[in-house]
N, C-alpha and C. Protein backbone atom coordinates (compact mmCIF):
# COMPACT_ATOMS: atom_id res chain seq x y z
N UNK A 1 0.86 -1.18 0.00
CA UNK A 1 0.00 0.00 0.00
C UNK A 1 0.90 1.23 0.00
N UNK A 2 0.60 1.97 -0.86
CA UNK A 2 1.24 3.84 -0.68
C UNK A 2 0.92 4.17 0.52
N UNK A 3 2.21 4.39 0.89
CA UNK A 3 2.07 5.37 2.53
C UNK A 3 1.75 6.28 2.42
N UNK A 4 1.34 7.05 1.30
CA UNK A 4 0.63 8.03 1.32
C UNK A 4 -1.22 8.35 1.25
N UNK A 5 -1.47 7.18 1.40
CA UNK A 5 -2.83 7.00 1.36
C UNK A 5 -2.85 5.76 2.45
N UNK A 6 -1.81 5.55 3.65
CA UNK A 6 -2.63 5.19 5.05
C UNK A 6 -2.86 6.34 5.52
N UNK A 7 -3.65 5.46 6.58
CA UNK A 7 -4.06 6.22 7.67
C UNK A 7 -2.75 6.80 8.91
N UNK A 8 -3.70 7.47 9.49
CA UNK A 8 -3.07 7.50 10.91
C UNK A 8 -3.40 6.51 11.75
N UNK A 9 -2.46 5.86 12.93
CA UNK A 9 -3.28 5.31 13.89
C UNK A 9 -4.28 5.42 15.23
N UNK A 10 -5.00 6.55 14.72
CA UNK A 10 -5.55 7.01 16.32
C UNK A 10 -6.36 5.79 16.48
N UNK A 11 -5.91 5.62 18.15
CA UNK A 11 -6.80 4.73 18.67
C UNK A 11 -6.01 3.03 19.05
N UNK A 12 -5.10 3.03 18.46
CA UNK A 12 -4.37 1.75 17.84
C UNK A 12 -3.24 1.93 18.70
N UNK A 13 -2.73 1.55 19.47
CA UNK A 13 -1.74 1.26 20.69
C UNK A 13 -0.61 -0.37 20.43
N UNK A 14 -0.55 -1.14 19.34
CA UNK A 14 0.17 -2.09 19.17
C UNK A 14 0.74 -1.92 18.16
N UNK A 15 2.20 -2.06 18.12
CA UNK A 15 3.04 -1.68 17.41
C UNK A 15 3.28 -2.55 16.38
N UNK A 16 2.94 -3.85 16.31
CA UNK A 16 2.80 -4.63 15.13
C UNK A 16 1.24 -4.35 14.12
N UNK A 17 0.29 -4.13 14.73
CA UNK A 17 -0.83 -3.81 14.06
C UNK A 17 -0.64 -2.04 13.63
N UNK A 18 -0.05 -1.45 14.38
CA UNK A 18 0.28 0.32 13.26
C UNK A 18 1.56 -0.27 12.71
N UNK A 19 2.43 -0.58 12.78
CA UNK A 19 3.46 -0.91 11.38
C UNK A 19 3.21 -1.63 10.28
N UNK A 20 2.03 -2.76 10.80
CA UNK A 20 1.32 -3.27 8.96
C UNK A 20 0.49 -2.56 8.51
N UNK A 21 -0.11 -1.55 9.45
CA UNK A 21 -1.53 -1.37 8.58
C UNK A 21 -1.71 0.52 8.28
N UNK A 22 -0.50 0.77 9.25
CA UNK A 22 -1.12 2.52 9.04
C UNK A 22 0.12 3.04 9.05
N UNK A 23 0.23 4.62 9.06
CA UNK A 23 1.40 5.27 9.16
C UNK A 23 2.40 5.39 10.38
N UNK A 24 3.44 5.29 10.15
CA UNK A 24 4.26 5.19 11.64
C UNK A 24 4.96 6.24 11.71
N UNK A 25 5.20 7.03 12.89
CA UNK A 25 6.56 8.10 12.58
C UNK A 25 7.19 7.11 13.31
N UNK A 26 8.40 6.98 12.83
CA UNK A 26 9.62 6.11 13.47
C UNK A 26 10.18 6.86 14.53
N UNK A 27 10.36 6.18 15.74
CA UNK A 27 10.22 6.67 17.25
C UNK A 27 11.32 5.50 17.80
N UNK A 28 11.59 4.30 16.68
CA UNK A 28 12.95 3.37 17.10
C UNK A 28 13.99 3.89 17.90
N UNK A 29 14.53 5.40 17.89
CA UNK A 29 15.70 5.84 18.79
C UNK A 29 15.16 5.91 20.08
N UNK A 30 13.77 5.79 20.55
CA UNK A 30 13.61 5.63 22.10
C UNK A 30 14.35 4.24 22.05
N UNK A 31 14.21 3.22 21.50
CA UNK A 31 15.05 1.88 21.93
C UNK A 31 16.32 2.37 22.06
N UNK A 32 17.09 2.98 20.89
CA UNK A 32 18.29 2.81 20.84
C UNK A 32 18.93 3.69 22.56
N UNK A 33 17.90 4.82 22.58
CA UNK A 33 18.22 5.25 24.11
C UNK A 33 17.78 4.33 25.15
N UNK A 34 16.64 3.26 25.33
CA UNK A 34 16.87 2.17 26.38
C UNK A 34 18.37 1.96 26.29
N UNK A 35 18.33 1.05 25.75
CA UNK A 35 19.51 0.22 25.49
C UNK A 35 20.98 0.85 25.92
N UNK A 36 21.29 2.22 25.58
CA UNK A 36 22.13 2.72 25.93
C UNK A 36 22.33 3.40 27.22
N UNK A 37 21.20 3.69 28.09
CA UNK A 37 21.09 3.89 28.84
C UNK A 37 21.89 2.42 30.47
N UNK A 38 21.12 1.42 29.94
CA UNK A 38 21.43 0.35 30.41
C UNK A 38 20.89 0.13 32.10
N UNK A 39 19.67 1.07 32.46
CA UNK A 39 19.28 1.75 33.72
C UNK A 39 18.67 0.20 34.18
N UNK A 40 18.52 -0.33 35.09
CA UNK A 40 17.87 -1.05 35.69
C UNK A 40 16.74 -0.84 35.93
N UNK A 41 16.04 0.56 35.83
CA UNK A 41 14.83 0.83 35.93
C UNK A 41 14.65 1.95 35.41
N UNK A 42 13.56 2.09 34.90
CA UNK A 42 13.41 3.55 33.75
C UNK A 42 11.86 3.81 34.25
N UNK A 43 11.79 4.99 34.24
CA UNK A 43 10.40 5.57 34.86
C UNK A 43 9.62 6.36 33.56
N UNK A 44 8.91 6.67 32.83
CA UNK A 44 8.83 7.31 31.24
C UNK A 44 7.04 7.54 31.98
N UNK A 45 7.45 9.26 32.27
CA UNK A 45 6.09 10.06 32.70
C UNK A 45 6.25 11.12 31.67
N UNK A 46 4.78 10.64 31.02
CA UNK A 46 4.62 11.90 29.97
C UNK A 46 2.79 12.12 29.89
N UNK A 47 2.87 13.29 29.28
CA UNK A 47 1.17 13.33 29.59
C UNK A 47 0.22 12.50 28.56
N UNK A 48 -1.16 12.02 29.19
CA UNK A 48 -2.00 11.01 28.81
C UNK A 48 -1.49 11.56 27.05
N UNK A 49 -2.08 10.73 26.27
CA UNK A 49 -2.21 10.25 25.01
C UNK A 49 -0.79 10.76 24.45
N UNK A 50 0.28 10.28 24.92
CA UNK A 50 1.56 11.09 24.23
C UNK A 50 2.30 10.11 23.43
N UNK A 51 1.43 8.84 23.40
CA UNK A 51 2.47 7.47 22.99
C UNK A 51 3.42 6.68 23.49
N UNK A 52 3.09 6.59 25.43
CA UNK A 52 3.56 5.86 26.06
C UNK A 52 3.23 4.06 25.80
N UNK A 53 1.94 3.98 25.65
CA UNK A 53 1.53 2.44 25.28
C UNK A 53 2.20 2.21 23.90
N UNK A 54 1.98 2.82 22.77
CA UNK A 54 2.83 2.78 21.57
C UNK A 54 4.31 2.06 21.72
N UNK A 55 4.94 3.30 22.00
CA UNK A 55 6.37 3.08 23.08
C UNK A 55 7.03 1.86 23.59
N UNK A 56 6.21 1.74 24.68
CA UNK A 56 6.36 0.21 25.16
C UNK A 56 6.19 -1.30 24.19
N UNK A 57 4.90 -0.93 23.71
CA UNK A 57 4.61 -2.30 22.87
C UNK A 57 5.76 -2.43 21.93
N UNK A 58 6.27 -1.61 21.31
CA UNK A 58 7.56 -1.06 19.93
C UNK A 58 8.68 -1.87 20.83
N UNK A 59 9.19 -1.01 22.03
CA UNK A 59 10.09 -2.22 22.98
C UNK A 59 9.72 -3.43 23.10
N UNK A 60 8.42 -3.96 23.46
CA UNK A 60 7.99 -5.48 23.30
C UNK A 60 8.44 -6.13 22.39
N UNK A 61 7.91 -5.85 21.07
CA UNK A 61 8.35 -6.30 19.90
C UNK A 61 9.44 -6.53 19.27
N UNK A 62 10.38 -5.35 20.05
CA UNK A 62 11.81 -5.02 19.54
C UNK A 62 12.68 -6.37 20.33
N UNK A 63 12.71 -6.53 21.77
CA UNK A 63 12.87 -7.19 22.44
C UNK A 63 12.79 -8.79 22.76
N UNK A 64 11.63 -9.17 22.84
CA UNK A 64 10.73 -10.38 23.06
C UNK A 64 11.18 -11.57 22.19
N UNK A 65 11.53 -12.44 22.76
CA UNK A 65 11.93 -13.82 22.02
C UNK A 65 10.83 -14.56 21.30
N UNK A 66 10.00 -14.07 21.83
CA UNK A 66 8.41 -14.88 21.56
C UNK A 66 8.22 -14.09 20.02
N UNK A 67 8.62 -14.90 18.82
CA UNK A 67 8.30 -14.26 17.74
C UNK A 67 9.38 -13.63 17.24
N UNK A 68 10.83 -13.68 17.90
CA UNK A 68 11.76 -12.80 17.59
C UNK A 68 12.09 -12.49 15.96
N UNK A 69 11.88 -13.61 14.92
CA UNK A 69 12.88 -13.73 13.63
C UNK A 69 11.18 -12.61 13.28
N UNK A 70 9.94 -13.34 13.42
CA UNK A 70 8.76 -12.98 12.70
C UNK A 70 8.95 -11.19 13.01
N UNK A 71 9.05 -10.63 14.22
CA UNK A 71 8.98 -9.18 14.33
C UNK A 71 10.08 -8.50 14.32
N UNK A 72 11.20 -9.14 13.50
CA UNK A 72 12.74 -8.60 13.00
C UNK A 72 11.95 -7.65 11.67
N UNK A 73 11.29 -8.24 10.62
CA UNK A 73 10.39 -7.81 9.82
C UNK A 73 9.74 -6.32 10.18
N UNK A 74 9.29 -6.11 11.41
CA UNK A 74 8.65 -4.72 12.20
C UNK A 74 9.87 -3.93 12.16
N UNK A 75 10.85 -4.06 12.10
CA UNK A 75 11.72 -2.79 12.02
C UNK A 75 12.33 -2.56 10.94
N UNK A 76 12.36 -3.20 9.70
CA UNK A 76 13.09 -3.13 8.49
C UNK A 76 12.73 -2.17 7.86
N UNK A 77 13.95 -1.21 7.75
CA UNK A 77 13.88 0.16 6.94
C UNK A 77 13.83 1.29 7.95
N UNK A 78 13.31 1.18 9.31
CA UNK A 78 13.42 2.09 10.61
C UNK A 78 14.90 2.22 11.06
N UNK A 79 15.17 3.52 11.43
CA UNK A 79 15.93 4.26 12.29
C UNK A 79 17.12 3.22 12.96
N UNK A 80 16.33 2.24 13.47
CA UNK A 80 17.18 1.23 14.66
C UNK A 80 17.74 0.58 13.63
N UNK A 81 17.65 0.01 12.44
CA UNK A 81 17.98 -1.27 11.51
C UNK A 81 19.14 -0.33 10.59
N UNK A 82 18.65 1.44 10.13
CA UNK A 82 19.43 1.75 9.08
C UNK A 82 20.51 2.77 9.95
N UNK A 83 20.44 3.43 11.17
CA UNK A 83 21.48 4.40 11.48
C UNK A 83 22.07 3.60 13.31
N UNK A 84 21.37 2.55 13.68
CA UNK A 84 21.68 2.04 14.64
C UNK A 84 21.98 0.46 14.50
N UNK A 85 22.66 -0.01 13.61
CA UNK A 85 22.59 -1.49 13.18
C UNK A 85 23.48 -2.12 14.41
N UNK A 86 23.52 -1.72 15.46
CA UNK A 86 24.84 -2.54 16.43
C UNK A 86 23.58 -2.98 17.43
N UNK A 87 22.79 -2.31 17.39
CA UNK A 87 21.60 -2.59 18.31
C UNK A 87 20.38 -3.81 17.87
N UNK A 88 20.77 -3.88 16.89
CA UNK A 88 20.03 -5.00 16.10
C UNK A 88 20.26 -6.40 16.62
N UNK A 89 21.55 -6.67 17.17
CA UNK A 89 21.62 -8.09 17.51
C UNK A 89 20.84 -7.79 19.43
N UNK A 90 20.03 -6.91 20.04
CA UNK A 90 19.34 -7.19 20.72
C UNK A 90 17.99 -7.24 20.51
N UNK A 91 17.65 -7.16 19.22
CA UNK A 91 16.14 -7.34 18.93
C UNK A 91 16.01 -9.38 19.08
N UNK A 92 15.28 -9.81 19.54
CA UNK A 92 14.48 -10.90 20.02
C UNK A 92 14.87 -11.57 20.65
N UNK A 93 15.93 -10.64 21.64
CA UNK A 93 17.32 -11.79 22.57
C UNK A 93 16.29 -11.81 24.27
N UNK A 94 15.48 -11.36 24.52
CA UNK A 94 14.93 -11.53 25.64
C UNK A 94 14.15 -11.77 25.99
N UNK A 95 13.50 -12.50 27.38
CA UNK A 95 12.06 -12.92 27.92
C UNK A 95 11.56 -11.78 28.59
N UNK A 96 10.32 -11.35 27.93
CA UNK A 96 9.56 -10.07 28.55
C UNK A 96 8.86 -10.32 28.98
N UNK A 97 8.02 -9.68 29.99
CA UNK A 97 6.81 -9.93 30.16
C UNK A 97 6.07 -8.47 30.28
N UNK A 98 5.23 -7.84 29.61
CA UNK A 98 4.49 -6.96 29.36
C UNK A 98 3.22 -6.49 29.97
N UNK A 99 3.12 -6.31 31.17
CA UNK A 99 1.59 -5.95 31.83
C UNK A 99 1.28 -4.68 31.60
N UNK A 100 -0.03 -4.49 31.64
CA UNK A 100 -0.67 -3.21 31.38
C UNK A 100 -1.83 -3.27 32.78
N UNK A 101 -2.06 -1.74 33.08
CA UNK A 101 -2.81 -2.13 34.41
C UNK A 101 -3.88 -0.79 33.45
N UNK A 102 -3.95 -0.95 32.69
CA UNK A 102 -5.19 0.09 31.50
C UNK A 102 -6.34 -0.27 32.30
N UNK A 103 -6.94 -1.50 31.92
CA UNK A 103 -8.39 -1.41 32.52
C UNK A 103 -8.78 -1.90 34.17
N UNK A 104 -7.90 -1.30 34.84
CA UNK A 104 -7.79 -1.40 36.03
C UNK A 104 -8.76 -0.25 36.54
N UNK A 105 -9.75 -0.05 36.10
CA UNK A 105 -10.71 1.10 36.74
C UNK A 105 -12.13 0.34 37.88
N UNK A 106 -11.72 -0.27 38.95
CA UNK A 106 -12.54 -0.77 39.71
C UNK A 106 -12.71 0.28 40.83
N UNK A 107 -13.99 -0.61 41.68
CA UNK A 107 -14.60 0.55 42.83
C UNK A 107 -14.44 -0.07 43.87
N UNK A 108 -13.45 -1.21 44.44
CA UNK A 108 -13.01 -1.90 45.67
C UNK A 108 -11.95 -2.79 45.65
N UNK A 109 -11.29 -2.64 46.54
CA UNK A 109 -10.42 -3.18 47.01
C UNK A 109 -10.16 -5.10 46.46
N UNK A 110 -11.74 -5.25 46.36
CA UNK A 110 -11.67 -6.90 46.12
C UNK A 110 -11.59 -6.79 44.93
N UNK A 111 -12.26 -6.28 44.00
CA UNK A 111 -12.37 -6.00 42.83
C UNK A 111 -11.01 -6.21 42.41
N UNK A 112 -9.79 -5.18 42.75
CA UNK A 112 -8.74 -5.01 41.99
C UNK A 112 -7.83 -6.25 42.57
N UNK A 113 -8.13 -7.19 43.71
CA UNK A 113 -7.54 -8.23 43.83
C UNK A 113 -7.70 -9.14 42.99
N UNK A 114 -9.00 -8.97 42.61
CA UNK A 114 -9.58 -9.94 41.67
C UNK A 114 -9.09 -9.92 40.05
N UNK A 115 -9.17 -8.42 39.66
CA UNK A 115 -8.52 -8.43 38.13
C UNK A 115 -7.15 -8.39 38.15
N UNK A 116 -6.35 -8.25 39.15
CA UNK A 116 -5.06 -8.69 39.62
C UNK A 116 -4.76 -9.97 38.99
N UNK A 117 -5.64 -10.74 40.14
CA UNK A 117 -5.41 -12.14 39.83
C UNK A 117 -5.57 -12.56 38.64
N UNK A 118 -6.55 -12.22 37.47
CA UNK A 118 -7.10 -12.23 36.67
C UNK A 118 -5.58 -12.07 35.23
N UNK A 119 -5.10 -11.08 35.71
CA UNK A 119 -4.13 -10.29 34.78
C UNK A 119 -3.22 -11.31 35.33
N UNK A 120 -2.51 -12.03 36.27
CA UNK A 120 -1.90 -12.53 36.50
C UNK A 120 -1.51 -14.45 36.13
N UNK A 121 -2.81 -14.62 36.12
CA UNK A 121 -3.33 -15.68 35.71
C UNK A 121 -2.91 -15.68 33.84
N UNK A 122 -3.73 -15.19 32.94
CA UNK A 122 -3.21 -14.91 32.05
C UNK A 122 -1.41 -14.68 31.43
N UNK A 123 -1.24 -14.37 32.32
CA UNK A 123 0.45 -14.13 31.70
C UNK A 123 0.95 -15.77 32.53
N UNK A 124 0.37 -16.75 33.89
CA UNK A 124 1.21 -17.74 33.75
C UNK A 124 0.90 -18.36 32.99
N UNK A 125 -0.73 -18.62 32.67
CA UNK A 125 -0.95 -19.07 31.53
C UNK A 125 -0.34 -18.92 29.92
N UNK A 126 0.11 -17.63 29.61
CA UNK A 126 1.13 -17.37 28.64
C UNK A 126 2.62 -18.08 28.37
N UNK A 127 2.67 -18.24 29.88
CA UNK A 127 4.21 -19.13 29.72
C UNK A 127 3.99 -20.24 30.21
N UNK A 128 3.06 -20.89 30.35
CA UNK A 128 2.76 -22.15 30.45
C UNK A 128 4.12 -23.37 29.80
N UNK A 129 4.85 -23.22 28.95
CA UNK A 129 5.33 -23.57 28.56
C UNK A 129 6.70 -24.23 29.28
N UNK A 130 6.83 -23.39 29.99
CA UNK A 130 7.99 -23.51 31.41
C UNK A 130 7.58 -24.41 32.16
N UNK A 131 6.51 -24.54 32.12
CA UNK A 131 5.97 -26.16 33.43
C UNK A 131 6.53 -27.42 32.39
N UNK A 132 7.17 -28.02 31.72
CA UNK A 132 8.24 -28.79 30.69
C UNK A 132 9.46 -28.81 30.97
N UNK A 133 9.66 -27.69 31.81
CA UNK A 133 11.24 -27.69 32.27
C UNK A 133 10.72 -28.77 33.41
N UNK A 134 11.82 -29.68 33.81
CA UNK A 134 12.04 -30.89 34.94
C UNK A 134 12.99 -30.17 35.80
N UNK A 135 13.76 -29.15 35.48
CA UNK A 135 14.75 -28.84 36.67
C UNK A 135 13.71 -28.19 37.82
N UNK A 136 12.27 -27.49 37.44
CA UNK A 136 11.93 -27.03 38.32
C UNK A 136 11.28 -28.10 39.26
N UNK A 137 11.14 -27.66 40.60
CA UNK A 137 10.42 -28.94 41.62
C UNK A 137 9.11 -28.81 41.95
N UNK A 138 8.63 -29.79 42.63
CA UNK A 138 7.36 -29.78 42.75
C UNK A 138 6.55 -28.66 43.07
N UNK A 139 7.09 -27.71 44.34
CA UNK A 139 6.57 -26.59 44.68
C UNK A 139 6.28 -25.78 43.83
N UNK A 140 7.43 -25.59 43.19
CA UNK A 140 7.44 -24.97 41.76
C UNK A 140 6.23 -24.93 40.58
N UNK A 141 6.29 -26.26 40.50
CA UNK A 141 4.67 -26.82 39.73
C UNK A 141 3.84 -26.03 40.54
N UNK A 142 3.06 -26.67 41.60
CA UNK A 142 2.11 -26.48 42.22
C UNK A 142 1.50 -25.21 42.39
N UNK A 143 2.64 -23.93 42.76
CA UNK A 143 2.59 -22.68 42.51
C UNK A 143 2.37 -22.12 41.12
N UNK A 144 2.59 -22.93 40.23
CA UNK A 144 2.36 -22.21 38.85
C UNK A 144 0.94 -22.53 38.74
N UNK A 145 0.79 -24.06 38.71
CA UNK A 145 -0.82 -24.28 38.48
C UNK A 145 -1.78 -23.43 38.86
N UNK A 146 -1.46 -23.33 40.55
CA UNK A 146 -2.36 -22.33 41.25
C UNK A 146 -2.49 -21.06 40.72
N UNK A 147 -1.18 -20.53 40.08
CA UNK A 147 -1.81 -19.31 39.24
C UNK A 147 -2.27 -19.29 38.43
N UNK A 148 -2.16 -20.78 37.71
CA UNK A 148 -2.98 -20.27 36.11
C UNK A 148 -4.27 -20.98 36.31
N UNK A 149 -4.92 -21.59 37.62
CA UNK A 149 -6.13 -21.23 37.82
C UNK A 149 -6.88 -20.09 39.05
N UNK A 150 -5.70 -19.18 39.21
CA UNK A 150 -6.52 -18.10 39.84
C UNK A 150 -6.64 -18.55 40.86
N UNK A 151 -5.98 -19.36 41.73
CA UNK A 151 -6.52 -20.22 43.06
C UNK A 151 -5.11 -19.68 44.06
N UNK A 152 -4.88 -18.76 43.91
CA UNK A 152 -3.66 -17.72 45.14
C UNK A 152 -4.22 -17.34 46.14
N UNK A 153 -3.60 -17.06 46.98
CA UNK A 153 -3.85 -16.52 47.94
C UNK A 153 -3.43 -15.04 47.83
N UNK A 154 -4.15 -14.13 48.65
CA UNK A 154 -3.32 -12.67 48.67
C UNK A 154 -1.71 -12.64 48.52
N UNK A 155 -1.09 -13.46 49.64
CA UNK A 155 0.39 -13.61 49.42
C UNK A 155 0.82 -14.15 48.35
N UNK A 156 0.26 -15.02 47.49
CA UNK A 156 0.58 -15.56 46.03
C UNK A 156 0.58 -14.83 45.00
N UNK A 157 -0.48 -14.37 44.99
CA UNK A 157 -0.52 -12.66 44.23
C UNK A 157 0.40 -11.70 44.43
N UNK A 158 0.83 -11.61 45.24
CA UNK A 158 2.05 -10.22 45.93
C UNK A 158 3.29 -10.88 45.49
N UNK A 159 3.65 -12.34 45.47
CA UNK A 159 4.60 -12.85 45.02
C UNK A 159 4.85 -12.71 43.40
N UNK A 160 3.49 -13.06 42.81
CA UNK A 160 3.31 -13.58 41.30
C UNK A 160 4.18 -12.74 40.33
N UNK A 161 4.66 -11.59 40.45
CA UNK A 161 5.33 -11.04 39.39
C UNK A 161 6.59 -11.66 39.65
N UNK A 162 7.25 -11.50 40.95
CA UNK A 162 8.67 -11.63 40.71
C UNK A 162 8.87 -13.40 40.78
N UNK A 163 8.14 -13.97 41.49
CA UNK A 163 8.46 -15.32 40.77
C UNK A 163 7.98 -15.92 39.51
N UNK A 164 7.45 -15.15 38.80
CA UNK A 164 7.28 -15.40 37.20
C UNK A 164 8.83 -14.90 36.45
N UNK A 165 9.21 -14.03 37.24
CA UNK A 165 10.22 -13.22 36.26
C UNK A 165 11.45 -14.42 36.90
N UNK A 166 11.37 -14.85 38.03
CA UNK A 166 12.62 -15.58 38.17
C UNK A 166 12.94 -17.08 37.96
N UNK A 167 10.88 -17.27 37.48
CA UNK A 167 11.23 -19.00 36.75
C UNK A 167 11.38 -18.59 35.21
N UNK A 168 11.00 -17.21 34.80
CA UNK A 168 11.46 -17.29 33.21
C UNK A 168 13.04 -17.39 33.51
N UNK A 169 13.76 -16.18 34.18
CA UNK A 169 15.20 -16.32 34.45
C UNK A 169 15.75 -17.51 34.33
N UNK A 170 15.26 -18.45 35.49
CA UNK A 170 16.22 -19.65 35.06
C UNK A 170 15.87 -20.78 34.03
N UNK A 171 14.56 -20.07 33.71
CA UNK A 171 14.28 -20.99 32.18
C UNK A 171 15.04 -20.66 30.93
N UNK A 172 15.23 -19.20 30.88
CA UNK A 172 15.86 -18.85 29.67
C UNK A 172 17.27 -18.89 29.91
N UNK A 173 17.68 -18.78 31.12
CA UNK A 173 19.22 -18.34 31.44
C UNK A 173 19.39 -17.02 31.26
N UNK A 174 18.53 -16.27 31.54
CA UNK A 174 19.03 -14.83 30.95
C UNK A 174 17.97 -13.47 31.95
N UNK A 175 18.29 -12.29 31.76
CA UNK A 175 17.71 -11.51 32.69
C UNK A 175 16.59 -11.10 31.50
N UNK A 176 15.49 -10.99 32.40
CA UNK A 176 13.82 -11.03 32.22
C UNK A 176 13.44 -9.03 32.21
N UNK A 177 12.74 -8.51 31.19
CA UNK A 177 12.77 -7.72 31.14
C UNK A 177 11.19 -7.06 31.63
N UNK A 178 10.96 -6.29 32.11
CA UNK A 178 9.53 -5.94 32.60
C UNK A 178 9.15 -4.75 31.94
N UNK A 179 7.71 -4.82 31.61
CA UNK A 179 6.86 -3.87 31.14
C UNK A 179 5.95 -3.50 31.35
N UNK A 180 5.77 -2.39 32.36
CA UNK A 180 4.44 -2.28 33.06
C UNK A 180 3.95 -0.51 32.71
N UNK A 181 2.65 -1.13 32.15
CA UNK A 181 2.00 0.09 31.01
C UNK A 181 0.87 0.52 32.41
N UNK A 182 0.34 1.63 31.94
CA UNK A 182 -0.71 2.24 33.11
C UNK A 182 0.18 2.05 34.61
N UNK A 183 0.76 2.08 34.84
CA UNK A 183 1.21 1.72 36.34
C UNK A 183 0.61 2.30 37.34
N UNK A 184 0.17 3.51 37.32
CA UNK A 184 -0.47 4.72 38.05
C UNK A 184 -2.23 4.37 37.90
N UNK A 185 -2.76 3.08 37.29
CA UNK A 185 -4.24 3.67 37.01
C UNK A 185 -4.96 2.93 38.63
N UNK A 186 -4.48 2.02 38.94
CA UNK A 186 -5.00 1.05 39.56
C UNK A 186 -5.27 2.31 41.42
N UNK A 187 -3.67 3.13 41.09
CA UNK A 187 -3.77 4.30 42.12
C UNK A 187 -4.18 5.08 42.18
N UNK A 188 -5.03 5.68 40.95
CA UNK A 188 -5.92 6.53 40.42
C UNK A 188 -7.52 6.55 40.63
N UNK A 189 -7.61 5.36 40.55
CA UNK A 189 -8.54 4.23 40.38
C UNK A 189 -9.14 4.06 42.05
N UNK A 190 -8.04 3.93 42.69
CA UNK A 190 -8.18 3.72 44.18
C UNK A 190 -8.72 5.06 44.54
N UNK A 191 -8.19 6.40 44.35
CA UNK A 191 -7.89 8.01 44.64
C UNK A 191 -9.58 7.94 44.39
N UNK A 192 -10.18 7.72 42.94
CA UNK A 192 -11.23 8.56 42.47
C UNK A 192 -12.67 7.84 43.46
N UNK A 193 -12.51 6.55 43.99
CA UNK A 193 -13.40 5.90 44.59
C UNK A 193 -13.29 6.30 46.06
């Protein structure tokens, strides 16, 4: 299709669905500044609709092993591939995991335990795949199951991110990268009720 007769993407927040289907301004040098940065934690406050979800998902994609050769394709001809090619051998070298706390707009306390669990459930279910590893032990199992049927306890929940990130760790052998979109709504959310 002539890029001159897509669209824009208003509305459209995934970076593989606006790079096939609509116009992109190439925004790849926020990666090349992750990356160079090398921060253990990056904080990225900018005001509502500025292309923070965009942003992130573009890092997902850029990143994420899950699909790595298929979304090498998403950057060909961008910024990162033609004036940053050293950065290229970290596109699909890592295990991400990507949460968004977007529709986190509840009116109690149980509520947001509940789509917690909910959101949580879903992503062990995503890596389901890791219950195949044998090095892990029984506990190990048992705790995963329980999350990917939602059957935690409060303390299982409070655990669930970082022991997801540290059975991908020793599944992949490698450090686990986090992505957490809306971070502020769930506190917002709490504020407005």
């Amino acid at each position: 299709m002539n890029l001159i007769h897509r669209r824009l993407p208003i509305g459209f927040d995934d970076f593989k669905i606006v790079r096939q289907n609509y116009t992109f301004i190439d925004k790849t040098r926020f990666i090349v500044g992750i990356l160079e940065k090398r921060d253990a934690v990056t904080l990225i406050t900018r005001p509502r609709r500025f292309g923070k979800t965009l942003n992130l998902s573009m890092l997902y994609y850029f990143l994420t092993l899950k699909d790595g050769e298929e979304n090498r394709s998403l950057f060909a001809g961008l910024d990162i591939e033609k004036k940053f090619p050293q950065y290229m051998s970290y596109q699909g070298s890592c295990p991400v995991i990507f949460l968004t706390f977007k529709d986190f707009d509840v009116d109690t306390y149980e509520s947001m335990l509940e789509l917690l669990g909910c959101t949580m459930q879903d992503l062990y279910v995503e890596h389901k795949y890791i219950l195949a590893d044998s090095s892990f032990d029984e506990e190990y199992l048992e705790y995963v199951q329980k999350m990917q049927k939602a059957k935690g306890s409060e303390i299982d929940l409070s655990l669930s991110l970082k022991r997801l990130t540290s059975f991908l760790r020793k599944y992949y052998q490698k450090n686990v990268v986090i992505l957490i979109d809306e971070y502020d709504n769930p506190i917002q959310s709490a504020w407005k009720y």
